[in-house]
Protein backbone atom coordinates (compact mmCIF):
# COMPACT_ATOMS: atom_id res chain seq x y z
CA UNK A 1 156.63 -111.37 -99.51
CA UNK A 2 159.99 -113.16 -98.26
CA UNK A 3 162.12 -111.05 -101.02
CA UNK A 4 160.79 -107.60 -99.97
CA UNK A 5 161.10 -108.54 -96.15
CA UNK A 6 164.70 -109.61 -97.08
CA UNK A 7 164.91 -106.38 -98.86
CA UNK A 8 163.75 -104.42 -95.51
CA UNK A 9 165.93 -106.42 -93.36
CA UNK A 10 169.20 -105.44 -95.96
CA UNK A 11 168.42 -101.86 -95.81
CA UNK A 12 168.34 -101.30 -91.90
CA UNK A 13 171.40 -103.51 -91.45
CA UNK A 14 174.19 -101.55 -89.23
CA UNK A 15 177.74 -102.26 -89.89
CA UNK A 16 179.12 -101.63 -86.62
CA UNK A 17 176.20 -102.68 -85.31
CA UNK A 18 176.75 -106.53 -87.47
CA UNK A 19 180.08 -106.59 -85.41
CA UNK A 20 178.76 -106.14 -81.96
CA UNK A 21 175.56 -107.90 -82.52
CA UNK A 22 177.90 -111.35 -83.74
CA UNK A 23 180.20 -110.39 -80.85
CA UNK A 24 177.28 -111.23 -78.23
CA UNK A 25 176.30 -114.82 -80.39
CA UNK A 26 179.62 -116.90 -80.91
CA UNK A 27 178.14 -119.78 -82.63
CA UNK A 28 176.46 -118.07 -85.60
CA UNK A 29 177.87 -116.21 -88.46
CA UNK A 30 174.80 -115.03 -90.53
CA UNK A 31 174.19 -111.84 -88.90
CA UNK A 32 172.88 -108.67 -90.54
CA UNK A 33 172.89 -106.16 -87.86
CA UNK A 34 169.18 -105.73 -87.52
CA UNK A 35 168.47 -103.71 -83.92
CA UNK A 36 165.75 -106.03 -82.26
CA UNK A 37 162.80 -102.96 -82.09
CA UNK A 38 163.27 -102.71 -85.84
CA UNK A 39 162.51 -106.51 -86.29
CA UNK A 40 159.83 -106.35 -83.73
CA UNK A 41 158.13 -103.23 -85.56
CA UNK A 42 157.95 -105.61 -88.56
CA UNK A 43 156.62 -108.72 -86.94
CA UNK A 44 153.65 -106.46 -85.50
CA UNK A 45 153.38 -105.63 -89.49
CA UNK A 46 153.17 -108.93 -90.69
CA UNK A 47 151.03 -110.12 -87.87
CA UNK A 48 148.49 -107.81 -88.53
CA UNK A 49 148.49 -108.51 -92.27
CA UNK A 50 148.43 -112.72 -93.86
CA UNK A 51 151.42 -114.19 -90.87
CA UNK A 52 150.95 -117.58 -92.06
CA UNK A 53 151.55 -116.84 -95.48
CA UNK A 54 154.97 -115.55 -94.62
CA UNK A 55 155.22 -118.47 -91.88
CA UNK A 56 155.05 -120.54 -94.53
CA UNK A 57 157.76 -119.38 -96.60
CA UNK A 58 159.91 -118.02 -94.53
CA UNK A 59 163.48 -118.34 -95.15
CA UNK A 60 165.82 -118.88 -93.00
CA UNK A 61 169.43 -117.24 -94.18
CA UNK A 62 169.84 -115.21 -92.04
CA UNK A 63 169.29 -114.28 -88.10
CA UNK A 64 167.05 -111.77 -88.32
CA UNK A 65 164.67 -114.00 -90.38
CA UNK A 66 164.71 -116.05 -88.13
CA UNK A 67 164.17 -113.63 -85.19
CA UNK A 68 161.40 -112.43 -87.33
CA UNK A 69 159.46 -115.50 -87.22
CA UNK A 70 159.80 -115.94 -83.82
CA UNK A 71 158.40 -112.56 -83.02
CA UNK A 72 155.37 -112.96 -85.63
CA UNK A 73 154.80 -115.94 -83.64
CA UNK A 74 154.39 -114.38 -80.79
CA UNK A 75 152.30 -111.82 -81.69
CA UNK A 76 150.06 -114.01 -84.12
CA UNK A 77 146.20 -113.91 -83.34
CA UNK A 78 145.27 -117.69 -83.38
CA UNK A 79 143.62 -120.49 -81.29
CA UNK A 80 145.73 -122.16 -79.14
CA UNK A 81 146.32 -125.62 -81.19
CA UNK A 82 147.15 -123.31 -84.30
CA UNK A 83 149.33 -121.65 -82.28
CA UNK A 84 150.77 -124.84 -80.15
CA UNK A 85 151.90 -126.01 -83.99
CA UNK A 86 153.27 -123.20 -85.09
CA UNK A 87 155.55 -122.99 -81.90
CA UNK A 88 156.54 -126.65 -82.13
CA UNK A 89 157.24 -126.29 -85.98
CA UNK A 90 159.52 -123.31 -84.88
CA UNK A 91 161.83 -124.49 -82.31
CA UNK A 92 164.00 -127.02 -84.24
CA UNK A 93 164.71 -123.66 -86.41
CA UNK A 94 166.49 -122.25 -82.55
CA UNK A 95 170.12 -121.93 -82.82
CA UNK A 96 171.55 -119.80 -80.17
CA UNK A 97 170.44 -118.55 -77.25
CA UNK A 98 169.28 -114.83 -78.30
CA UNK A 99 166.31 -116.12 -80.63
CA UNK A 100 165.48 -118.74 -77.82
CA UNK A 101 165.27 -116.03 -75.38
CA UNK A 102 163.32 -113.67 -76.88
CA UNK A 103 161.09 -116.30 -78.42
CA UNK A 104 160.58 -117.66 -75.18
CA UNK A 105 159.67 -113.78 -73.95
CA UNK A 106 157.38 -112.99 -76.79
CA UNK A 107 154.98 -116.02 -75.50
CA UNK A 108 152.90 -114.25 -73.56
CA UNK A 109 149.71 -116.09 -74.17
CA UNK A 110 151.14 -118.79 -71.90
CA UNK A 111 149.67 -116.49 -69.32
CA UNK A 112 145.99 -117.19 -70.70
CA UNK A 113 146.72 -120.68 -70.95
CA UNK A 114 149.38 -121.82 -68.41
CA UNK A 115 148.29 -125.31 -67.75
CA UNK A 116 148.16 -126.20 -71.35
CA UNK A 117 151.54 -124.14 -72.19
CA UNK A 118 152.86 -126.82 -69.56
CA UNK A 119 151.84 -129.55 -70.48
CA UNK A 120 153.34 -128.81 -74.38
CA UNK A 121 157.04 -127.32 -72.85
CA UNK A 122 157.11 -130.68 -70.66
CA UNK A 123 158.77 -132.57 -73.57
CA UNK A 124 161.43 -130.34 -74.53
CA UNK A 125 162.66 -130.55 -71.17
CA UNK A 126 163.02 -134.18 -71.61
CA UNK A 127 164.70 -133.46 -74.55
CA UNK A 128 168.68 -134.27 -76.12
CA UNK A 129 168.88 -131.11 -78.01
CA UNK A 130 171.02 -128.06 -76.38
CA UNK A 131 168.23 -125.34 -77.36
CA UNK A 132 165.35 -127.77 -77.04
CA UNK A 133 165.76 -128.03 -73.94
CA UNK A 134 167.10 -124.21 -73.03
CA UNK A 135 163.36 -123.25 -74.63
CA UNK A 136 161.35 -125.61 -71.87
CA UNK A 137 163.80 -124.05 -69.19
CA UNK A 138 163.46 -120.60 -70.55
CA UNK A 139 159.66 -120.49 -70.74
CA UNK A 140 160.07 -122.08 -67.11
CA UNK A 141 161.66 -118.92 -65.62
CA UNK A 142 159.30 -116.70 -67.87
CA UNK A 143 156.17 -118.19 -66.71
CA UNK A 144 156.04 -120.67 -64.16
CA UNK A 145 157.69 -119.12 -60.95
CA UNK A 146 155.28 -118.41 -59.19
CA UNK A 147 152.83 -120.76 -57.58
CA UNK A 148 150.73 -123.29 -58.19
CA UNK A 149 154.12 -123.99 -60.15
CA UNK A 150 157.23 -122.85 -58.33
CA UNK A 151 157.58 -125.94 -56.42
CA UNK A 152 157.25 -128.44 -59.59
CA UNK A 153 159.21 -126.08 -61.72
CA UNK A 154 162.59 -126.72 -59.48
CA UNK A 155 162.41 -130.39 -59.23
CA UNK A 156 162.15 -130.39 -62.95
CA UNK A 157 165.57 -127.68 -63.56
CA UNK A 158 167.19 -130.46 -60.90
CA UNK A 159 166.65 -133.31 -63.36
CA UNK A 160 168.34 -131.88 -66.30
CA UNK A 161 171.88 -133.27 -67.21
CA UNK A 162 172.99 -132.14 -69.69
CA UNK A 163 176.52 -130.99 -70.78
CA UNK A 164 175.81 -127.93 -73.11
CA UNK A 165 176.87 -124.45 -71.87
CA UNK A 166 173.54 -122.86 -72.82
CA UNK A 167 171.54 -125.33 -71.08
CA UNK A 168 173.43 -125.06 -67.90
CA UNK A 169 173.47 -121.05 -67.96
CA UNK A 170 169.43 -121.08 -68.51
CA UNK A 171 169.37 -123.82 -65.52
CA UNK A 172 171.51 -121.39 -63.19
CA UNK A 173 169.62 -117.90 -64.33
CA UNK A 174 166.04 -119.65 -63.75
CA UNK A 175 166.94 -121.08 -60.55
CA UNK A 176 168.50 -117.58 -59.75
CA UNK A 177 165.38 -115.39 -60.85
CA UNK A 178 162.93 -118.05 -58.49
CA UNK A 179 165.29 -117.58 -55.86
CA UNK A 180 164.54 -113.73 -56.48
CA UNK A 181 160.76 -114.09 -56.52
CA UNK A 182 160.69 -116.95 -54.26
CA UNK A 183 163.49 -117.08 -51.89
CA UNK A 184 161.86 -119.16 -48.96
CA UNK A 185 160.60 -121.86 -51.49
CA UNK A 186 164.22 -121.88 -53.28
CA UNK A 187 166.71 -121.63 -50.62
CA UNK A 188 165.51 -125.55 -49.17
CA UNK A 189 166.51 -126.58 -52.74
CA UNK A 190 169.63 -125.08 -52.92
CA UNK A 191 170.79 -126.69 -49.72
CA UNK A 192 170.07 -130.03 -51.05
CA UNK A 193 170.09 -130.70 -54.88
CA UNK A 194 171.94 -132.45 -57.76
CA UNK A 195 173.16 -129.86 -59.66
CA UNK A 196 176.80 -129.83 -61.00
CA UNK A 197 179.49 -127.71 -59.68
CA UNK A 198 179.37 -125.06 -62.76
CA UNK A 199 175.40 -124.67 -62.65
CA UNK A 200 174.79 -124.41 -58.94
CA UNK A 201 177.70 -121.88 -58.25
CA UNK A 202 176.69 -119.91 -61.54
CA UNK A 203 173.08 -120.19 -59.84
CA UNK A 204 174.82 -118.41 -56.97
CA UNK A 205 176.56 -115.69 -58.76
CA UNK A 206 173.70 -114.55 -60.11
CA UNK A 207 171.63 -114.50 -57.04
CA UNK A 208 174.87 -112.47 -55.75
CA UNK A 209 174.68 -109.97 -59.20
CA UNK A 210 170.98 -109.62 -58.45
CA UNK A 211 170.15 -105.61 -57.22
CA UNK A 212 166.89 -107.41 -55.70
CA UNK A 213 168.40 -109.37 -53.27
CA UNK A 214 169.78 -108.38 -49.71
CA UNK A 215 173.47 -107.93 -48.61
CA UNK A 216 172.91 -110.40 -46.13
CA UNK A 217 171.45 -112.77 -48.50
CA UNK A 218 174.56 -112.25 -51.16
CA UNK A 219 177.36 -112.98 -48.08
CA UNK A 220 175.01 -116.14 -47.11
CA UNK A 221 175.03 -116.85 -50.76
CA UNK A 222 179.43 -116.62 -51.59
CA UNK A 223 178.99 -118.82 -48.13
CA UNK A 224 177.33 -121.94 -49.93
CA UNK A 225 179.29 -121.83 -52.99
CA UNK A 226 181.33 -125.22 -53.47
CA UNK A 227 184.90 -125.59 -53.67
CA UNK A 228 186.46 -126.98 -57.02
CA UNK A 229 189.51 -128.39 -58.05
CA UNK A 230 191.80 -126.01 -60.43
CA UNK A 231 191.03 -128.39 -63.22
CA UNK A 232 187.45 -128.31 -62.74
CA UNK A 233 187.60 -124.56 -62.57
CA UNK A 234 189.93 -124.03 -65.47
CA UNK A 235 187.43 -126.20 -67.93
CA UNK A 236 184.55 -123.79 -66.46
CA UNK A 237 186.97 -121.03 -67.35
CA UNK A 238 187.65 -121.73 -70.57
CA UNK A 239 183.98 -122.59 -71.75
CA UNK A 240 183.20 -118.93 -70.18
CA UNK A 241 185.94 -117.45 -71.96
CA UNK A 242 185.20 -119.14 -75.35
CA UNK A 243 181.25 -117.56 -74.72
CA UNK A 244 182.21 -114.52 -74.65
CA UNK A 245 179.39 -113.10 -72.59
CA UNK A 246 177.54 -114.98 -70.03
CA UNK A 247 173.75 -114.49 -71.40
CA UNK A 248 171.23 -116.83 -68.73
């Protein structure tokens, strides 16, 4: 099964497509050139057919197989504990923020079993690891924005300290889509928090970006952002700049 998949994957790789594709990920270099529906349209495939066969012996070479199995995971018909382990088996496999984003988005039978999906993601927040802990805040802003959970969920994006770019750009775009849904249960939080320079003025650039959010709430926004030194603000700079594109 894993050879002719490979085989499928070869024969829709684009070229030019390889080049802007690895453009938007910096940190990998296995990349085909797979479009995303084409991967999804065999994931639905698979799903429907033996998943945990290929699950099982899936390799993992190259980024679209492992975009692959994240989308059969999400569209896998299991119970939840089946499920639960094949999600937690997965996410040591993350690598960059593209497969942890649309992994993340693909989950959507968190929305049958929120409390539970919770309770699991709780851990990874806790977590050392860069993209372990950008897949708890990811699923955060996917999921849990809205109440009973909104006002856990930001206490929770204040504790995280951690250094990696990708974990402080999924800390600033959640806080930035709550502020969106949520703006009167955000804005006390964003007057008093812990966040570091970087995340809480990225938090506020993307409020500002957002087409859902008032004139008069982007000027109050540019208002609040804090000051930082030139060597601060160069670091921040470069770490954009060496990015490439500022993805969550």
């Amino acid at each position: 099964m894993e050879t002719e998949i490979r085989t499928q994957l070869l024969s829709l790789a684009e070229p030019e497509y390889q080049k802007f594709s690895a453009s938007l990920i910096p940190n990998i270099t296995n990349v085909l050139g797979v479009r995303l529906p084409a991967i999804r349209k065999i994931a639905k495939q698979i799903a429907a057919e033996d998943w945990r066969t290929y699950l099982d012996t899936a390799k993992d070479e190259f980024f679209e197989e492992v975009m692959l199995q994240a989308m059969v995971i999400g569209h896998a018909q299991a119970d939840l504990h089946e499920l639960l382990t094949r999600i937690a088996a997965f996410v040591p496999k993350i690598d960059n923020w593209s497969v942890c984003d649309s992994f993340c988005a693909g989950l959507k039978y968190t929305k049958v079993h929120p409390e539970a999906m919770w309770n699991f993601i709780q851990p990874y927040l806790r977590s050392d690891q860069e993209y372990d802990i950008r897949f708890g805040v990811v699923m955060l802003l996917n999921f849990y924005l809205e109440e009973p959970y909104i006002h856990q969920v930001l206490p929770l994006l204040d504790q995280i300290k951690h250094e990696a770019y990708y974990v402080k750009m999924a800390v600033a775009w959640a806080i930035s889509i709550a502020y969106v849904k949520q703006p009167e249960a955000v804005m006390p939080y964003l007057k008093q928090n812990t966040l570091d320079d970087f995340t809480y003025n990225k938090a506020l650039q993307k409020i500002i970006e957002s087409y859902r959010v008032t004139p008069e709430d982007k000027q109050l926004m540019r208002s609040m952002k804090r000051k930082v030194n030139r060597q601060t603000q160069k670091t921040a700079d470069v770490i954009a700049g060496k990015k490439k594109v500022n993805m969550g």
